[in-house]
PDB file of N, CA and C in Angstrom:
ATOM      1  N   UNK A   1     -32.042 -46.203 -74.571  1.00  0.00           N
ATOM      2  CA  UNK A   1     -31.415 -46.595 -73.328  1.00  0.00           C
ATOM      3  C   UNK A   1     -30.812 -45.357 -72.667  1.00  0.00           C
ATOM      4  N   UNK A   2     -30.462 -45.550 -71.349  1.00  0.00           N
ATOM      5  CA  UNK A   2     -29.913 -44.278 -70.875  1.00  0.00           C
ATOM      6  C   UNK A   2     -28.740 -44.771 -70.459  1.00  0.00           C
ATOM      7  N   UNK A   3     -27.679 -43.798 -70.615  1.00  0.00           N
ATOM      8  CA  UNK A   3     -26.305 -43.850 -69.858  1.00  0.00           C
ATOM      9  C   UNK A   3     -26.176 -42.669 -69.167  1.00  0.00           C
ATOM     10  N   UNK A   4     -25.200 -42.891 -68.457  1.00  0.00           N
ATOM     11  CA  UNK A   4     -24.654 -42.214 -66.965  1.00  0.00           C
ATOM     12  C   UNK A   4     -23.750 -41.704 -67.615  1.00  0.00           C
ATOM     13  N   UNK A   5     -22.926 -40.336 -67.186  1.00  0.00           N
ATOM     14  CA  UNK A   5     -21.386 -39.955 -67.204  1.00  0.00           C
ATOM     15  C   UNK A   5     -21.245 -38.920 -66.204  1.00  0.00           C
ATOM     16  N   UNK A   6     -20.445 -38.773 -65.921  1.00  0.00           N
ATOM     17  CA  UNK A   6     -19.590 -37.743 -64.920  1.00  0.00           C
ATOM     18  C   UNK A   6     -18.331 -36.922 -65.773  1.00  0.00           C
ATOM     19  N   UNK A   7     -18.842 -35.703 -65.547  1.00  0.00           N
ATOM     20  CA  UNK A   7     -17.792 -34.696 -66.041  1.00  0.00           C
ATOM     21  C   UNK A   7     -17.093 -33.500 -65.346  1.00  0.00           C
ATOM     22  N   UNK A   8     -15.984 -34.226 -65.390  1.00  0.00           N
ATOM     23  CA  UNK A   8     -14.794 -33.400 -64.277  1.00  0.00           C
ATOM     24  C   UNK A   8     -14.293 -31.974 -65.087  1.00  0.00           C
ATOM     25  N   UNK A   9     -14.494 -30.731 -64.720  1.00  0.00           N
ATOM     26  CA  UNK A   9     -13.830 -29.573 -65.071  1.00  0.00           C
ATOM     27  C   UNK A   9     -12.989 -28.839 -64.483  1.00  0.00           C
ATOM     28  N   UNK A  10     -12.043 -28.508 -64.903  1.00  0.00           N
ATOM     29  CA  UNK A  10     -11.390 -27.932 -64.377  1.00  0.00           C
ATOM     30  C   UNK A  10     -10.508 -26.416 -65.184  1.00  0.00           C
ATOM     31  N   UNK A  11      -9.609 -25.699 -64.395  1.00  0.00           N
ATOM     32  CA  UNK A  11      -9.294 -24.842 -65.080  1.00  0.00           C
ATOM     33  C   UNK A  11      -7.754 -25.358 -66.184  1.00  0.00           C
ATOM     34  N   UNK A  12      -7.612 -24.658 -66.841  1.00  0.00           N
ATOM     35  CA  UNK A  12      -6.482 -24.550 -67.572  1.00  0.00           C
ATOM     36  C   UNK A  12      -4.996 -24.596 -66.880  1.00  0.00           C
ATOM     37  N   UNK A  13      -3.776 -25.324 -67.225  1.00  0.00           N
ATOM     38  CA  UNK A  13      -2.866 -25.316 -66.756  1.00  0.00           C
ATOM     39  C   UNK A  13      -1.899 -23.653 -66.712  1.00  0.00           C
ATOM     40  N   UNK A  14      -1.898 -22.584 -66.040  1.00  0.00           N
ATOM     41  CA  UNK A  14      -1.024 -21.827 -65.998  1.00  0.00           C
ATOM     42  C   UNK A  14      -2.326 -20.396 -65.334  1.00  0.00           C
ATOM     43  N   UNK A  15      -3.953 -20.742 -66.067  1.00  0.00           N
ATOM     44  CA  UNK A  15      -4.619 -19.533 -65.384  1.00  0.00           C
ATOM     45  C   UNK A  15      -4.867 -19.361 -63.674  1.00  0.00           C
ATOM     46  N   UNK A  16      -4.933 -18.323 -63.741  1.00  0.00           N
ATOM     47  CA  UNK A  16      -5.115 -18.229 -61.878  1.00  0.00           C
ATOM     48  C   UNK A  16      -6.047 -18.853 -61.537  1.00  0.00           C
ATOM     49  N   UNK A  17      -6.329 -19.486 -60.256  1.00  0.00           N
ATOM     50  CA  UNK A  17      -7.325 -20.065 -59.111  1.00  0.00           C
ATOM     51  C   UNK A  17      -7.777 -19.182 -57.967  1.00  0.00           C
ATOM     52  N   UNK A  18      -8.116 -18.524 -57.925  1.00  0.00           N
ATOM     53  CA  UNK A  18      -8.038 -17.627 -56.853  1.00  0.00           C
ATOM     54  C   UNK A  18      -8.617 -18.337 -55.837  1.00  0.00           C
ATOM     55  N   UNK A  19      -9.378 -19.238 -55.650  1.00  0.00           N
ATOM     56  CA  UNK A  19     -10.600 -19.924 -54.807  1.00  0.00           C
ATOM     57  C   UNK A  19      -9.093 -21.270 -54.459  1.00  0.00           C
ATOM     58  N   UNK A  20      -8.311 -21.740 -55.261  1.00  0.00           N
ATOM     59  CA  UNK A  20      -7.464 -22.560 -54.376  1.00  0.00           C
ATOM     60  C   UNK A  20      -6.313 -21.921 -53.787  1.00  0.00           C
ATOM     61  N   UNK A  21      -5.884 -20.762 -54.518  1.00  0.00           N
ATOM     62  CA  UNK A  21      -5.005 -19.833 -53.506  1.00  0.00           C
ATOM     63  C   UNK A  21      -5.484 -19.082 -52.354  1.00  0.00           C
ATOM     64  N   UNK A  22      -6.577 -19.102 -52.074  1.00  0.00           N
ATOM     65  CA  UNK A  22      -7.333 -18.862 -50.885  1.00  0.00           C
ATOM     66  C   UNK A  22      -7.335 -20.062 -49.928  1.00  0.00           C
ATOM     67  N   UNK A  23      -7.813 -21.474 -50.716  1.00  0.00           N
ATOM     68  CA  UNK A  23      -7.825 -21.971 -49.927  1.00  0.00           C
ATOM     69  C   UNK A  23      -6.268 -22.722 -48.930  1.00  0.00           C
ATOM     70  N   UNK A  24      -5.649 -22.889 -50.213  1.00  0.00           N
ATOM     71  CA  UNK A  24      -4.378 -23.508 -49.546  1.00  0.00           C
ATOM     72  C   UNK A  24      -3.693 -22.095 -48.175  1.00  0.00           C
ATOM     73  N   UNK A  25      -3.889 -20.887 -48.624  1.00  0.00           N
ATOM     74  CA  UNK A  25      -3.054 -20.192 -47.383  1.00  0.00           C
ATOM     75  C   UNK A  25      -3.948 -20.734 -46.700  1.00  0.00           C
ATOM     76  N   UNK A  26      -5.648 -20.516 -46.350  1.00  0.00           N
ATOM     77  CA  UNK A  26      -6.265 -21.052 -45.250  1.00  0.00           C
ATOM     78  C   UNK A  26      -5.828 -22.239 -44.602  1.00  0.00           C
ATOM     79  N   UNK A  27      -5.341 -23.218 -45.022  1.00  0.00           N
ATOM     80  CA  UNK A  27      -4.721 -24.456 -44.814  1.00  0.00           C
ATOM     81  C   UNK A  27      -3.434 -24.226 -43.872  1.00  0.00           C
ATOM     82  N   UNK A  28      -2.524 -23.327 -44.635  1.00  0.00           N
ATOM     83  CA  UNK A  28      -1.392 -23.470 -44.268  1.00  0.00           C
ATOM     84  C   UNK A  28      -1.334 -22.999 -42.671  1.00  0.00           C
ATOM     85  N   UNK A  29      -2.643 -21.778 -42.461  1.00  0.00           N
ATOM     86  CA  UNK A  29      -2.455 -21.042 -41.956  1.00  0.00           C
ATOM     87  C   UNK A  29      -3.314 -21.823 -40.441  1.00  0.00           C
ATOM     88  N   UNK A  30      -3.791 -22.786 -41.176  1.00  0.00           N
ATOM     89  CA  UNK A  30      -4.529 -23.866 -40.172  1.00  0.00           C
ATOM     90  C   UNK A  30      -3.338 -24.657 -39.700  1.00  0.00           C
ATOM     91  N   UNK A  31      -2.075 -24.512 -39.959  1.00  0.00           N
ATOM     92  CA  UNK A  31      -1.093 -25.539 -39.568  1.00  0.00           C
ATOM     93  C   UNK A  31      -1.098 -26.985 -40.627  1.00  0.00           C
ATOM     94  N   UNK A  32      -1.833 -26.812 -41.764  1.00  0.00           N
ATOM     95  CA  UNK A  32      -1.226 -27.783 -42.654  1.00  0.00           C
ATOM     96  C   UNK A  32      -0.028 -27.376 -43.700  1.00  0.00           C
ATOM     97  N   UNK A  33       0.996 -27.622 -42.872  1.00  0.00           N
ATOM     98  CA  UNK A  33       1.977 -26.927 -44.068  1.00  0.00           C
ATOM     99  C   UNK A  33       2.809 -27.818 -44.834  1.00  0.00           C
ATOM    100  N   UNK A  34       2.250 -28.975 -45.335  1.00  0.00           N
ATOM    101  CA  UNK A  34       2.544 -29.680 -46.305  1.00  0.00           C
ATOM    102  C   UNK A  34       1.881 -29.062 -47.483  1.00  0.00           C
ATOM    103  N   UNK A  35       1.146 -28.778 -47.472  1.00  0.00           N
ATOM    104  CA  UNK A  35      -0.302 -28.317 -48.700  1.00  0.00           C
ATOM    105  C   UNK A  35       0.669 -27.287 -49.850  1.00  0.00           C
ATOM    106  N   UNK A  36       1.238 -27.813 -50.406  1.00  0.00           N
ATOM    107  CA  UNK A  36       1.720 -26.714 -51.636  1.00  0.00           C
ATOM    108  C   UNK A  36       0.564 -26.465 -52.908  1.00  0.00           C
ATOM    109  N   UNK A  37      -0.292 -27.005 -52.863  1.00  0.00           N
ATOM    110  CA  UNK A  37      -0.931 -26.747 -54.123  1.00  0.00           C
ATOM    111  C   UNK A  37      -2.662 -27.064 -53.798  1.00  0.00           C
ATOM    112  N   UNK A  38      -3.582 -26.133 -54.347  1.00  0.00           N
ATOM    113  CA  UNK A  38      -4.904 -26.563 -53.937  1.00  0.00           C
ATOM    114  C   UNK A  38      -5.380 -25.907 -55.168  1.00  0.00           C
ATOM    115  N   UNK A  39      -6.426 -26.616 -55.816  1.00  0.00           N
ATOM    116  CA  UNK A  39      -6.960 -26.008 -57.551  1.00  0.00           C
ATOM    117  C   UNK A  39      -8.560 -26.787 -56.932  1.00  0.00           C
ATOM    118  N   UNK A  40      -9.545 -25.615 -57.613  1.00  0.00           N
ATOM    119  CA  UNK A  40     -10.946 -26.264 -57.834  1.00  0.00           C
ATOM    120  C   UNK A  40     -10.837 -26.595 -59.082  1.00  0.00           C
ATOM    121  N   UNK A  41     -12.273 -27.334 -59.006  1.00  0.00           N
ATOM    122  CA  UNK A  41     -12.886 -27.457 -59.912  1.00  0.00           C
ATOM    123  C   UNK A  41     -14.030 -27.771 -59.615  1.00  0.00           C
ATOM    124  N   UNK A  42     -15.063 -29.079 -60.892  1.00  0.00           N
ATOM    125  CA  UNK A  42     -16.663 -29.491 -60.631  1.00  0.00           C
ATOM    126  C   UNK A  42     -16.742 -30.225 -61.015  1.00  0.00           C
ATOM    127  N   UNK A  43     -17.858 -31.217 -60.545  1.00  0.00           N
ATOM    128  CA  UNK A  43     -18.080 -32.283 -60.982  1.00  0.00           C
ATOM    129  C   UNK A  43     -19.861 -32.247 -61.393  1.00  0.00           C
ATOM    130  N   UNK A  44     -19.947 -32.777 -62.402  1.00  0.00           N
ATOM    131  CA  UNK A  44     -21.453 -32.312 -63.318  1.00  0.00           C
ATOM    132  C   UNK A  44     -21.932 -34.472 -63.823  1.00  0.00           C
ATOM    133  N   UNK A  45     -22.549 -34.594 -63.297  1.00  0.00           N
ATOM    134  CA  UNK A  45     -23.760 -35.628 -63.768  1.00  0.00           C
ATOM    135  C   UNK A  45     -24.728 -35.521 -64.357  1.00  0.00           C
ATOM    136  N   UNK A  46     -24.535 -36.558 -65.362  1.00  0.00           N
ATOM    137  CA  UNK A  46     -25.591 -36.361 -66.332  1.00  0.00           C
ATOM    138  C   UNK A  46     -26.267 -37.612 -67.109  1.00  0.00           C
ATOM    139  N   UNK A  47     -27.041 -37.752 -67.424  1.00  0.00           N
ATOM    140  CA  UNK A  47     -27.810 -39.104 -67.650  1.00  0.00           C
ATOM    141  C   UNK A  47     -28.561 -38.794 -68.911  1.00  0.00           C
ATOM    142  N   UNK A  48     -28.934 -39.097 -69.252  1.00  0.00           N
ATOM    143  CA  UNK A  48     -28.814 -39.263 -71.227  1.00  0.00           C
ATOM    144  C   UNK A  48     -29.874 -39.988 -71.908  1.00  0.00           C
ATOM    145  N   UNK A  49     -30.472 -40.231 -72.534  1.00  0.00           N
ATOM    146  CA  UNK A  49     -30.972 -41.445 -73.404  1.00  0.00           C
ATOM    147  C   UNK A  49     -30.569 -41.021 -74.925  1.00  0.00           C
ATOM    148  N   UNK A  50     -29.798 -42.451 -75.634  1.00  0.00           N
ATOM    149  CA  UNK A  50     -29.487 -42.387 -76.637  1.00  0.00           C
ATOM    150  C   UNK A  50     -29.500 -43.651 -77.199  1.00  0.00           C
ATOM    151  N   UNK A  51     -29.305 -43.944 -78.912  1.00  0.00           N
ATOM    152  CA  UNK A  51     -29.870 -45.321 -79.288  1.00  0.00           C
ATOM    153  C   UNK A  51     -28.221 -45.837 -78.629  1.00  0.00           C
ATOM    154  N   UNK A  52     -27.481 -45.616 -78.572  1.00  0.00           N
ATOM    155  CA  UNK A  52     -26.024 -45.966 -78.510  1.00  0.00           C
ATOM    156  C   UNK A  52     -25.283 -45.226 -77.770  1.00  0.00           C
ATOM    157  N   UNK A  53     -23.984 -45.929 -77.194  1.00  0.00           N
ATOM    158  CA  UNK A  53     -23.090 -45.371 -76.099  1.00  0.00           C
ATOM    159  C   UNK A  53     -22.516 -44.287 -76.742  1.00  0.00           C
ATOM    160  N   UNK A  54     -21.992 -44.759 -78.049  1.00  0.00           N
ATOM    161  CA  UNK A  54     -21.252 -43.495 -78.939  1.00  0.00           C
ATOM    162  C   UNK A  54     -22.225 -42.182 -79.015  1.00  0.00           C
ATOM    163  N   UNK A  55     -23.077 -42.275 -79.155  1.00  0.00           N
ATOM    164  CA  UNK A  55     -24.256 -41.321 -79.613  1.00  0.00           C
ATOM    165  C   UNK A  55     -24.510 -41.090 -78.370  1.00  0.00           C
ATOM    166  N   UNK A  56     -24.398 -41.595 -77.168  1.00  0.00           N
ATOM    167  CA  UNK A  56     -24.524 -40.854 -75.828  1.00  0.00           C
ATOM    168  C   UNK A  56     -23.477 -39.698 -75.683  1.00  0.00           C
ATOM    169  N   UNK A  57     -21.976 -40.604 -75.464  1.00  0.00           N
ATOM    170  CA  UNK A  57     -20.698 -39.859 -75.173  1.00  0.00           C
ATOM    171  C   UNK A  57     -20.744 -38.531 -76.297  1.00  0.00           C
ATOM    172  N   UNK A  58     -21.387 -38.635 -77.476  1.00  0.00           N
ATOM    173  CA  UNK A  58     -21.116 -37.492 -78.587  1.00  0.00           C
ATOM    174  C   UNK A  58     -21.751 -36.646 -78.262  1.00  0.00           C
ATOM    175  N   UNK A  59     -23.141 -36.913 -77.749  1.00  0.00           N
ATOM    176  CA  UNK A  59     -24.006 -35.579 -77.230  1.00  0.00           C
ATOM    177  C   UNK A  59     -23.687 -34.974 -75.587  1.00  0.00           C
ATOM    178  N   UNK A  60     -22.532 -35.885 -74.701  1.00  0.00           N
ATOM    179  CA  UNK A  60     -22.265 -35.362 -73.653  1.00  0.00           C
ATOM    180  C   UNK A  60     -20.965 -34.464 -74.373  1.00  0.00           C
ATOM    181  N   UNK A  61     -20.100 -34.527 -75.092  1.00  0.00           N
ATOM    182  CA  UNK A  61     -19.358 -34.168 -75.924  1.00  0.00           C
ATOM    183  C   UNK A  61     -19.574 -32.610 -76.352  1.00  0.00           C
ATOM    184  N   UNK A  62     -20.820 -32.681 -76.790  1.00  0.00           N
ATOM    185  CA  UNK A  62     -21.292 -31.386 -77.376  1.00  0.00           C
ATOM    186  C   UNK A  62     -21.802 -30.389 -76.422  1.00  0.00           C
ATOM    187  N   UNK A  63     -22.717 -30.860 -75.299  1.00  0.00           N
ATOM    188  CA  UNK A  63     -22.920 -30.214 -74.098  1.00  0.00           C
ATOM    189  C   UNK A  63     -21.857 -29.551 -73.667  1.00  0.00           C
ATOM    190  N   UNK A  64     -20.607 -30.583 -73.728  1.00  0.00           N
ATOM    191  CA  UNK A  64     -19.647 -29.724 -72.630  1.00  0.00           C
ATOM    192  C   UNK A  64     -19.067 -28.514 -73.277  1.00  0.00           C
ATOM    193  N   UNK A  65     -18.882 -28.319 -74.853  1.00  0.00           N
ATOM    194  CA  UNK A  65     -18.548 -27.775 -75.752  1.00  0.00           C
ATOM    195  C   UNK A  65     -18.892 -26.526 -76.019  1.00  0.00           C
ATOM    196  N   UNK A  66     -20.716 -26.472 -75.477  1.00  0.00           N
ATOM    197  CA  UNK A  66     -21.785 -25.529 -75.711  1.00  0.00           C
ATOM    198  C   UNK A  66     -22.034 -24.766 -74.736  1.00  0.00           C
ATOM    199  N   UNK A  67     -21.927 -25.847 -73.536  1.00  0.00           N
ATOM    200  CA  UNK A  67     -22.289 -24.937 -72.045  1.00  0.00           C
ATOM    201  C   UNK A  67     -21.790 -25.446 -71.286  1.00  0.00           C
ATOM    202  N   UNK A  68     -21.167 -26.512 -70.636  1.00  0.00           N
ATOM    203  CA  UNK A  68     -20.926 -27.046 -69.392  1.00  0.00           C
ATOM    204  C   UNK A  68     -20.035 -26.300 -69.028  1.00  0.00           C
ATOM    205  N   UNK A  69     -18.994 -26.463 -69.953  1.00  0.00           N
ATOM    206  CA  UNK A  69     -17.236 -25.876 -70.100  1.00  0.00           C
ATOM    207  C   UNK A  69     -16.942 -24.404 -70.822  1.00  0.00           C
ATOM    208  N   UNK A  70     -15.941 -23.894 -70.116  1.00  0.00           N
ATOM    209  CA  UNK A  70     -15.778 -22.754 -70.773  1.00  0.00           C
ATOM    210  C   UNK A  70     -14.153 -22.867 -71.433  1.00  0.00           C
ATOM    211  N   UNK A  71     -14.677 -23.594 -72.640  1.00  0.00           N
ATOM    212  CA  UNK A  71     -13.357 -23.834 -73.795  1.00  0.00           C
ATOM    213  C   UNK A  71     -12.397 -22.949 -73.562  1.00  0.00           C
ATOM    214  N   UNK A  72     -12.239 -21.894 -73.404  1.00  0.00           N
ATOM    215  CA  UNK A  72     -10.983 -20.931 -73.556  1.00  0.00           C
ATOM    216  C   UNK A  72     -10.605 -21.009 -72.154  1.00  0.00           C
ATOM    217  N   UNK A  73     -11.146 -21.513 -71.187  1.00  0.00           N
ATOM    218  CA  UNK A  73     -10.784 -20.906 -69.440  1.00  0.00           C
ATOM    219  C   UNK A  73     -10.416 -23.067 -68.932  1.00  0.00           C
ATOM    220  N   UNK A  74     -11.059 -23.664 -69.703  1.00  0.00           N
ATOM    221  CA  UNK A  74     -10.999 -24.810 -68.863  1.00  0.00           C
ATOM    222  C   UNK A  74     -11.025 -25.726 -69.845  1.00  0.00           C
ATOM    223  N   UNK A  75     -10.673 -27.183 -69.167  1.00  0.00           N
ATOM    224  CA  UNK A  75     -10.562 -28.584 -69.907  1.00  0.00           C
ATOM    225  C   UNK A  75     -11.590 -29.595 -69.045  1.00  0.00           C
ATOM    226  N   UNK A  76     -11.906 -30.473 -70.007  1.00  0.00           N
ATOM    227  CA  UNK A  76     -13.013 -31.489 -69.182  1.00  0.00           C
ATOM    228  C   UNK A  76     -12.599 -32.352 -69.767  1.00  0.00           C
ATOM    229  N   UNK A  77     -13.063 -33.680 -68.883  1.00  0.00           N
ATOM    230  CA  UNK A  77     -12.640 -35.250 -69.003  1.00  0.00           C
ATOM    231  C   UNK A  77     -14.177 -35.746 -69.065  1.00  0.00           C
ATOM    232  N   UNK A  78     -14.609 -36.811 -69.183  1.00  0.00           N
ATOM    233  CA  UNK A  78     -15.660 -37.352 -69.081  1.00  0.00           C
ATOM    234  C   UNK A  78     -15.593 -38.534 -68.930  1.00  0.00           C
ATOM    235  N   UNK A  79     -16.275 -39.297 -68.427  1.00  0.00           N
ATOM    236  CA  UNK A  79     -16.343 -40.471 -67.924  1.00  0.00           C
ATOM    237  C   UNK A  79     -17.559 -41.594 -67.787  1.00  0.00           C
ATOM    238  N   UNK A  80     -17.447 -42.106 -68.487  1.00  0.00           N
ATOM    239  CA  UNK A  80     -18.896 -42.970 -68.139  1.00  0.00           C
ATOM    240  C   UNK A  80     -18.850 -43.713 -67.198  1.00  0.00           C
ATOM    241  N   UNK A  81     -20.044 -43.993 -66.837  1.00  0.00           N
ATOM    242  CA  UNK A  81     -20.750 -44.714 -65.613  1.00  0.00           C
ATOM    243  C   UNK A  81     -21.212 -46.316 -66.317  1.00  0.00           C
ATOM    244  N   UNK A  82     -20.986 -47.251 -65.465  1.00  0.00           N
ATOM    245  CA  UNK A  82     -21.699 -48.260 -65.424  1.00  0.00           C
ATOM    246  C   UNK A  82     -23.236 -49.122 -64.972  1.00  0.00           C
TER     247      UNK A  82
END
């Protein structure tokens, strides 16, 4: 069977963003000056076939582990799809 998931990455709590500290002055500087905070990240889809959901989520698990994510720079969530 195949399952769906979506995997949100993002960076680490405290490393620099340079791409949202760019963007928020651009903002501010657009006259949005509520904007205190702007962080990227990505969003990665992926679709699977596995005998089982567990055995899906474990091999999206390992992907993110191996290559999606860069363990020392970032954290990922994952999410399945219906």
């Amino acid at each position: 069977m195949t399952y769906s998931f979506t995997i949100s990455i993002a960076r680490k709590a405290g490393l620099s963003d340079p791409e949202g500290t760019t963007t928020k002055k651009a903002l501010n500087d657009l006259g949005f000056d509520g904007v205190t905070h702007v962080s990227y990240g990505r969003t990665i889809s992926v679709d699977v076939t596995a005998a089982t959901p567990q055995e899906a989520r474990s091999n999206i698990e390992a992907m993110c582990e191996k290559l999606l994510a860069n363990p020392v720079m970032e954290t990922y969530t994952i999410e399945a799809l219906a």
